[in-house]
Protein backbone atom coordinates (compact mmCIF):
# COMPACT_ATOMS: atom_id res chain seq x y z
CA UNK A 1 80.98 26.31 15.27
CA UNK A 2 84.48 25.28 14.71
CA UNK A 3 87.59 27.46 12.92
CA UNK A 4 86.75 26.10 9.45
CA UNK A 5 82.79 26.96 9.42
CA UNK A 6 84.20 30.71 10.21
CA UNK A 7 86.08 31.33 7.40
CA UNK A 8 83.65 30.89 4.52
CA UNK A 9 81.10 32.21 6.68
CA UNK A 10 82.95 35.36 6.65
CA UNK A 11 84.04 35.39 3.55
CA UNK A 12 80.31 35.78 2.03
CA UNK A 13 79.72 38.21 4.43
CA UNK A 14 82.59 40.51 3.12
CA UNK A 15 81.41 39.90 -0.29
CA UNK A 16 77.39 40.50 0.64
CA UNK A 17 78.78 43.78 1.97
CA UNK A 18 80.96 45.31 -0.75
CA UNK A 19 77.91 44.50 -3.18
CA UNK A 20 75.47 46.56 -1.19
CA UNK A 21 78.02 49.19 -0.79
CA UNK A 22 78.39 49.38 -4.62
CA UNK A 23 75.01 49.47 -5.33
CA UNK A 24 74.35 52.24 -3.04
CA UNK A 25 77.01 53.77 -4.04
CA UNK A 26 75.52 53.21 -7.97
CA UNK A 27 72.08 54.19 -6.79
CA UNK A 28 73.12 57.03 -4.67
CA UNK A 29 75.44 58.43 -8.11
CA UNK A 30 72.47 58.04 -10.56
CA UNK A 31 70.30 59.93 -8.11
CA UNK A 32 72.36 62.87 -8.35
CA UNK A 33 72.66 62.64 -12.14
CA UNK A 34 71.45 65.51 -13.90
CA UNK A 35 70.01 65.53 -17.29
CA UNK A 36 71.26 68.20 -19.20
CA UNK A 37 74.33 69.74 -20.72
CA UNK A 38 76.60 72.71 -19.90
CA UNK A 39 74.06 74.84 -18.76
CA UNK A 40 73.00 72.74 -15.82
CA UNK A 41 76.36 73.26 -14.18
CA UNK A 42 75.79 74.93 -10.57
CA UNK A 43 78.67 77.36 -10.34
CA UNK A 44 78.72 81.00 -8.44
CA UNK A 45 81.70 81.28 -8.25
CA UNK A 46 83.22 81.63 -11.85
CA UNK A 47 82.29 84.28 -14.04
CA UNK A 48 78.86 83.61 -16.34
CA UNK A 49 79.05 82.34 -19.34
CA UNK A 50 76.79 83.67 -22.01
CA UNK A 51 73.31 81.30 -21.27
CA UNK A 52 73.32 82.30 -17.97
CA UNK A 53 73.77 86.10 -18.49
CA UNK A 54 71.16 85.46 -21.01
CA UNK A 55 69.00 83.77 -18.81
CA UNK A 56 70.03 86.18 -16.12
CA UNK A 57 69.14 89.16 -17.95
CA UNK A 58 64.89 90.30 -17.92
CA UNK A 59 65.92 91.90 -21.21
CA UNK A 60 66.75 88.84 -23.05
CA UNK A 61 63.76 86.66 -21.92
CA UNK A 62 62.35 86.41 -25.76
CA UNK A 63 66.19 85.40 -26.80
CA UNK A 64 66.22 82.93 -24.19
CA UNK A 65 62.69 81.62 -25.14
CA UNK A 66 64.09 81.16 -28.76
CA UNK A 67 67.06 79.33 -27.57
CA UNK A 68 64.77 76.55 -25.61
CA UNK A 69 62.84 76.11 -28.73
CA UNK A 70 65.83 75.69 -30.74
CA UNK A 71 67.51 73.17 -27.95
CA UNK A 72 70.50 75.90 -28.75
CA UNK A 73 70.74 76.78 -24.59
CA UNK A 74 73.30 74.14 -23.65
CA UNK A 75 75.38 74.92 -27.23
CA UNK A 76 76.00 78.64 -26.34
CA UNK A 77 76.89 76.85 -22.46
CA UNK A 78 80.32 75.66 -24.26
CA UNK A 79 83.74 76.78 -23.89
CA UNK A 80 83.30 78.54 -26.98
CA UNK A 81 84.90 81.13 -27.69
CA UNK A 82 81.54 82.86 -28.86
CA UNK A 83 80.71 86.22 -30.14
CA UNK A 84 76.98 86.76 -29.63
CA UNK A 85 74.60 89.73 -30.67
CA UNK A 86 71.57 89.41 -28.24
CA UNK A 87 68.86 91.30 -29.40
CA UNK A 88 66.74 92.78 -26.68
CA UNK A 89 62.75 91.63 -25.95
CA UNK A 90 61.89 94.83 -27.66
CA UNK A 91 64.09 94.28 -30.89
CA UNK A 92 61.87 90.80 -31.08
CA UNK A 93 58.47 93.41 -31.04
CA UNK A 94 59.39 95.27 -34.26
CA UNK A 95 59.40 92.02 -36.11
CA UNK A 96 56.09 91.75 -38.15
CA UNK A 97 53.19 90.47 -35.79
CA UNK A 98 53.14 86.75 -35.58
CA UNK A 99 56.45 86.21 -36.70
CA UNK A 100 57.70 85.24 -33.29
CA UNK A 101 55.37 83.10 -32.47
CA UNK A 102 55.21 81.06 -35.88
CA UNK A 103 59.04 80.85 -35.37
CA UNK A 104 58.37 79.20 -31.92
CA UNK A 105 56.64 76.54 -33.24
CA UNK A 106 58.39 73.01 -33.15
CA UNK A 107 58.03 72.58 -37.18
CA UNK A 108 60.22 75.25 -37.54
CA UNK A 109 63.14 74.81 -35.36
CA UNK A 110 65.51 74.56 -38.23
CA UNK A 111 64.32 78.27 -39.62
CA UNK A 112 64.37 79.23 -35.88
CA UNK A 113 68.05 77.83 -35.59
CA UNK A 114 69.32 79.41 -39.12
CA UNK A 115 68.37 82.68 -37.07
CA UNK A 116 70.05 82.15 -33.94
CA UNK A 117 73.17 80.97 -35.62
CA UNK A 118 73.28 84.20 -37.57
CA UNK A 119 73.77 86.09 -34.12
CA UNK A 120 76.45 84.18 -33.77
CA UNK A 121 80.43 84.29 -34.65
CA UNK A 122 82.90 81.49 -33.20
CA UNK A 123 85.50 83.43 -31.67
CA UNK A 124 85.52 86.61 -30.10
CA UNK A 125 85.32 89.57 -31.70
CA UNK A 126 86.56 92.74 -29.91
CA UNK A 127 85.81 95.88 -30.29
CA UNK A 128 89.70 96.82 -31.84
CA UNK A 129 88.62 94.11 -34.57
CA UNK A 130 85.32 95.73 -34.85
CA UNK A 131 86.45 98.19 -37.91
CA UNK A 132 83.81 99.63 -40.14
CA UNK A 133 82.89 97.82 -43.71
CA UNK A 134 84.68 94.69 -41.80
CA UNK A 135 82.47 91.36 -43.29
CA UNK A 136 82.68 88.51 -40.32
CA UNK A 137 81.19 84.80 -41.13
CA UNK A 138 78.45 83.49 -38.83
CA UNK A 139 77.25 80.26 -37.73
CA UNK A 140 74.56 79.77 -40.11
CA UNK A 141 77.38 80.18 -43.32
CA UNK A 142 75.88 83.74 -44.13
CA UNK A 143 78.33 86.73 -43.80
CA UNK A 144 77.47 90.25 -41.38
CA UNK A 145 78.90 93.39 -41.62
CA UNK A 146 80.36 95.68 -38.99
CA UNK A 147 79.29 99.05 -39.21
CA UNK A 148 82.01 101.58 -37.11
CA UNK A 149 81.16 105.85 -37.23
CA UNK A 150 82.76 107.79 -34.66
CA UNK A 151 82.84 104.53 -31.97
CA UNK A 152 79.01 103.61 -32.64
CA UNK A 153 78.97 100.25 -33.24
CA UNK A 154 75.98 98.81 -35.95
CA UNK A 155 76.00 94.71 -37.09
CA UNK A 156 73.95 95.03 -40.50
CA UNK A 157 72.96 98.40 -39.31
CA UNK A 158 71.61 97.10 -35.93
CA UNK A 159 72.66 99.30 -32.83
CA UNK A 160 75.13 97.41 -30.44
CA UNK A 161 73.67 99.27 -27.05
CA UNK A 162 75.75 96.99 -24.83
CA UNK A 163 78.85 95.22 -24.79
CA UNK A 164 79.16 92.15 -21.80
CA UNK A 165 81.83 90.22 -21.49
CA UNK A 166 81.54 86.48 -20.57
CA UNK A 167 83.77 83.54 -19.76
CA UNK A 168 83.13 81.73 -23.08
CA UNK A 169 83.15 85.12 -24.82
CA UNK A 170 81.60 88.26 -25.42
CA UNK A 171 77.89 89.59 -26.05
CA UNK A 172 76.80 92.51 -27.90
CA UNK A 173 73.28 93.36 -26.92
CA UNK A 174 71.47 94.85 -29.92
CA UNK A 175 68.11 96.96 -30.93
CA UNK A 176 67.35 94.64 -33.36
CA UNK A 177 66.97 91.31 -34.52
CA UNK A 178 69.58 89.95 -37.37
CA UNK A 179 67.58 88.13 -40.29
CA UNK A 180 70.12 86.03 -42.90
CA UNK A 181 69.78 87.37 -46.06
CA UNK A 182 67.14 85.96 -48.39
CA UNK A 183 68.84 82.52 -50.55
């Protein structure tokens, strides 16, 4: 084989190589692609945001449940900053019987979302702005109202039992489940 034969000979070999590195390199990339939004982000080591308390939490398993249905998991995942009152699994229990369930259901993920987003304020709201008569504006475009007596916090006259702080904002946990008022 003489000097000149090398030379291309080579040449394709270098090239062969670099394309099998790439596509390993592509296949090995989309094999570790996960499908899913904020909420599939593996992190211990920063504080929780408010899904994974949520999902964290054996008291909120009913919330959480809603929050699949309504493909709202990954939303409340963002930076936010979110206010969130999180009813508790037995807040869900003093709704009428079936109510849950029909909620559940797939054709009606838009009533189920109207719901979720009234639990909801963007930004945070402290406890200092947390003053009694105070009217905030949720998600779903309907107004709540702070309720303030001697420190006991009420949102439309449900108890706020908890207070947890998160990195993309704050939860109140509450007896009771927030309904929008009737349009």
């Amino acid at each position: 084989m003489n000097i000149r034969s090398i030379g291309p000979a080579l040449a394709l070999s270098l090239c062969l190589a670099c394309n099998n590195a790439t596509e390993n390199q592509t296949t090995a990339a989309a094999e570790t692609t996960v499908d899913g939004g904020q909420s599939t982000v593996q992190d211990d080591e920063s504080a929780k945001d408010i899904a994974k308390i949520a999902v964290g939490s054996k008291d909120h398993s009913t919330l959480v449940a809603a929050l699949k249905a309504a493909d709202y998991v990954n939303v409340i995942s963002n930076a936010g900053p979110f206010t969130v009152f999180a009813p508790v699994n037995a807040a869900f229990d003093k709704l009428p019987k079936g109510t849950l369930d029909d909620l559940l259901k797939p054709e009606n993920k838009d009533k189920l979302r109207s719901i979720l987003e009234y639990h909801v304020y963007v930004g945070v709201l402290k406890d200092a702005l947390m003053s009694d008569g105070l009217t905030y504006g949720m998600a779903s475009g309907d107004n709540a109202t702070i309720g303030n007596k001697d420190g006991k916090l009420t949102v439309n006259g449900v108890n706020i039992i908890a207070t947890i702080p998160a990195s993309n904002g704050i939860i109140y946990v509450t007896d009771g489940v927030l309904l929008p008022p009737a349009k």
